[in-house]
C-alpha atoms as a PDB file:
ATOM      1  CA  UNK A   1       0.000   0.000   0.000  1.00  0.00           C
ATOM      2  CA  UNK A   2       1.323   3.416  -0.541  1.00  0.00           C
ATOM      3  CA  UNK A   3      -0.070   7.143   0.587  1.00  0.00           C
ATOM      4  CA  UNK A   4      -0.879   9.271  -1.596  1.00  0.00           C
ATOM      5  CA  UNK A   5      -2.533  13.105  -1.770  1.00  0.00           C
ATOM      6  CA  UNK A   6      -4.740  13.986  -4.203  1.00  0.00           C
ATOM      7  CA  UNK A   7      -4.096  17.050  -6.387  1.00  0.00           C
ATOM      8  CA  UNK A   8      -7.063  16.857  -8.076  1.00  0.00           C
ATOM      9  CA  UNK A   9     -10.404  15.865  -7.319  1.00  0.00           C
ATOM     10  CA  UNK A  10     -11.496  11.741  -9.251  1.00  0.00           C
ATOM     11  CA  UNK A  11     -14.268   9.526  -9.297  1.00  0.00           C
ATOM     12  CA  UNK A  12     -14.867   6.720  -9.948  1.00  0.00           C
ATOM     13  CA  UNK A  13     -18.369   3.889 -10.064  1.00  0.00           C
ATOM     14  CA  UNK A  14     -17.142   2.966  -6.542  1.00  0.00           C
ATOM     15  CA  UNK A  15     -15.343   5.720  -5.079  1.00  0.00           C
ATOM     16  CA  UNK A  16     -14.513   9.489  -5.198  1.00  0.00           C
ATOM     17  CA  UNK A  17     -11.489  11.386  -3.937  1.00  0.00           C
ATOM     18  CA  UNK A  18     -11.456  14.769  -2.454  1.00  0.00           C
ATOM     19  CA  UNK A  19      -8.459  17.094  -4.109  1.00  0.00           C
ATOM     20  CA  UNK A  20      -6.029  17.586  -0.584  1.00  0.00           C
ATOM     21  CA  UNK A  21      -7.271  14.668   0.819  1.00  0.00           C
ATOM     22  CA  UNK A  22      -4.685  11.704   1.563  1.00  0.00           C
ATOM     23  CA  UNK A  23      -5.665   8.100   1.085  1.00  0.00           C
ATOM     24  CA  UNK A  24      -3.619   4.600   1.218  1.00  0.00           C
ATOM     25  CA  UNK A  25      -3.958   2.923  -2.265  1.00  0.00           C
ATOM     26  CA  UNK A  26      -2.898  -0.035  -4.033  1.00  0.00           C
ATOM     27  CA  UNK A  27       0.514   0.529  -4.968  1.00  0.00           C
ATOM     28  CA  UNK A  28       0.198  -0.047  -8.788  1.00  0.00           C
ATOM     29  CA  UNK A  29      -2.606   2.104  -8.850  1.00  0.00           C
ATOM     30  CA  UNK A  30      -0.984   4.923  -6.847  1.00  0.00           C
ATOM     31  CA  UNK A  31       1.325   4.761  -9.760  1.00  0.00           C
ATOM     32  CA  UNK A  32      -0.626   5.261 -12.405  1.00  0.00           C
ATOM     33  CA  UNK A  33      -2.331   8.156 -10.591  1.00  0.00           C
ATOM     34  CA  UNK A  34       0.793   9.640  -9.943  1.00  0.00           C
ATOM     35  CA  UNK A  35       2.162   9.035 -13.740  1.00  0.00           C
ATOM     36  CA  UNK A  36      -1.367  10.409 -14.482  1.00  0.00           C
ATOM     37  CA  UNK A  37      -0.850  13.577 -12.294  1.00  0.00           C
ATOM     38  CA  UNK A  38      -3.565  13.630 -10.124  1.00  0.00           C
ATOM     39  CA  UNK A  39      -1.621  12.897  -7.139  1.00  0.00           C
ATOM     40  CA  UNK A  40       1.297  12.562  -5.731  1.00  0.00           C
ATOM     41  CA  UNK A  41       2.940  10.407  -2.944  1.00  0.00           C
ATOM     42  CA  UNK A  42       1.911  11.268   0.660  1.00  0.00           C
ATOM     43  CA  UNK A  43       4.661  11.288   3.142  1.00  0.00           C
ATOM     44  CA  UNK A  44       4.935   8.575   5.676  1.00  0.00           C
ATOM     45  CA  UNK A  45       2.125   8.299   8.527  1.00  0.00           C
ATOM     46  CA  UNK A  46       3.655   9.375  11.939  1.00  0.00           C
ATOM     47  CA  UNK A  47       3.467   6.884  14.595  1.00  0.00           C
ATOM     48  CA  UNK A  48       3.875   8.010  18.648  1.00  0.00           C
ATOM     49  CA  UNK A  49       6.026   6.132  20.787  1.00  0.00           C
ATOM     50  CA  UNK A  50       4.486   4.649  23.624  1.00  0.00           C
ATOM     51  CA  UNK A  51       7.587   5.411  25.786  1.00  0.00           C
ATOM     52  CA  UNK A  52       5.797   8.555  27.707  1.00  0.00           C
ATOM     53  CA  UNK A  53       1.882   8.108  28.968  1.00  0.00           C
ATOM     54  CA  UNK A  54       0.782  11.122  31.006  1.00  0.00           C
ATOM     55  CA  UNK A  55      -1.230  10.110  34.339  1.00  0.00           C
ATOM     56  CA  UNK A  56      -4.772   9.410  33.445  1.00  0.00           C
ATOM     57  CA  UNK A  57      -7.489  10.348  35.847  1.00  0.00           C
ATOM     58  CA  UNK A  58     -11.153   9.248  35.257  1.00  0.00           C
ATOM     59  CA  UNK A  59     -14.452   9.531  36.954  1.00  0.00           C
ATOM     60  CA  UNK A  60     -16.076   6.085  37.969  1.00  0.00           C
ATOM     61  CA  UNK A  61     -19.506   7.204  39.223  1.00  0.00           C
ATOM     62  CA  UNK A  62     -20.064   7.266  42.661  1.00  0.00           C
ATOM     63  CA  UNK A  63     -17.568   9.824  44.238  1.00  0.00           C
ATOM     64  CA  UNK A  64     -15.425   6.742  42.729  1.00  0.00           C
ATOM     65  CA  UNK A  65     -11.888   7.329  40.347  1.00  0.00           C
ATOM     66  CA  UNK A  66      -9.611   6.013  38.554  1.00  0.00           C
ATOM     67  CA  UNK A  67      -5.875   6.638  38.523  1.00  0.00           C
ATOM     68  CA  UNK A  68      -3.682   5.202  36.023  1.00  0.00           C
ATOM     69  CA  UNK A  69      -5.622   1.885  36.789  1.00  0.00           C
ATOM     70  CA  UNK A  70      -5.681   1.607  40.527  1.00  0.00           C
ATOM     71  CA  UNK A  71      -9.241   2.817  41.821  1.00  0.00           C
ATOM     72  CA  UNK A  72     -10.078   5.259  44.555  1.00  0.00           C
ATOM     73  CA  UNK A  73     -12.546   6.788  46.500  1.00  0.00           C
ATOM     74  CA  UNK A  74     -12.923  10.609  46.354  1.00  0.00           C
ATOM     75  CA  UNK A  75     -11.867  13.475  44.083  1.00  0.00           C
ATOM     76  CA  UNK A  76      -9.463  14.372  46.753  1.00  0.00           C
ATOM     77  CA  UNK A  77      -7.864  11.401  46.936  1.00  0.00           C
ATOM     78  CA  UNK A  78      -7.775  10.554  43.397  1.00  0.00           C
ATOM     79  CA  UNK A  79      -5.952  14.031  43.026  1.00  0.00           C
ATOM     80  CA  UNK A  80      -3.368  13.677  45.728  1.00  0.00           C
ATOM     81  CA  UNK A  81      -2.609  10.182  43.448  1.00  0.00           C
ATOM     82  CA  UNK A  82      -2.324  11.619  40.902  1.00  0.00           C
ATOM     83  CA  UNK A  83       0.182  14.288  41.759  1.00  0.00           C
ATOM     84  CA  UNK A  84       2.305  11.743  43.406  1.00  0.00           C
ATOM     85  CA  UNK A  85       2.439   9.694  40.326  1.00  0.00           C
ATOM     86  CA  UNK A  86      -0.234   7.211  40.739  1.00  0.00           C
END
């Protein structure tokens, strides 16, 4: 599969592609469109590392929380977790 961005506006009997737009294609048919000049090849999707997740806290119900996966009860509580790092 390749990315590609549309300059142009196509259709098709089965699909239509907005002009800007950016869309994962076949590659031989990315190809063609490209050769063709109505797009051109997208760069590469960024991906996040998953070294770094911010402490997470969520309401329950209840005067219940969660922090970072260990439950609590109280906002309070939950709060003074989640300061100290959960």
């Amino acid at each position: 599969m390749m990315r590609i961005k549309m300059l142009s506006a196509s259709a098709g009997a089965n699909v239509s592609r907005r002009k800007g737009e950016i869309y994962d294609v076949e590659d031989a048919k990315a190809k063609r469109m490209i050769d063709a000049g109505v797009a051109e090849e997208a760069p590469a999707q960024k991906r996040e590392t998953a070294d770094f997740k911010p402490a997470e806290l969520r309401h329950l119900g209840g005067g219940w929380y969660e922090v970072n996966g260990q439950k609590v009860q109280g906002k309070e509580q939950a709060e003074q977790l989640l300061k100290e790092g959960g």
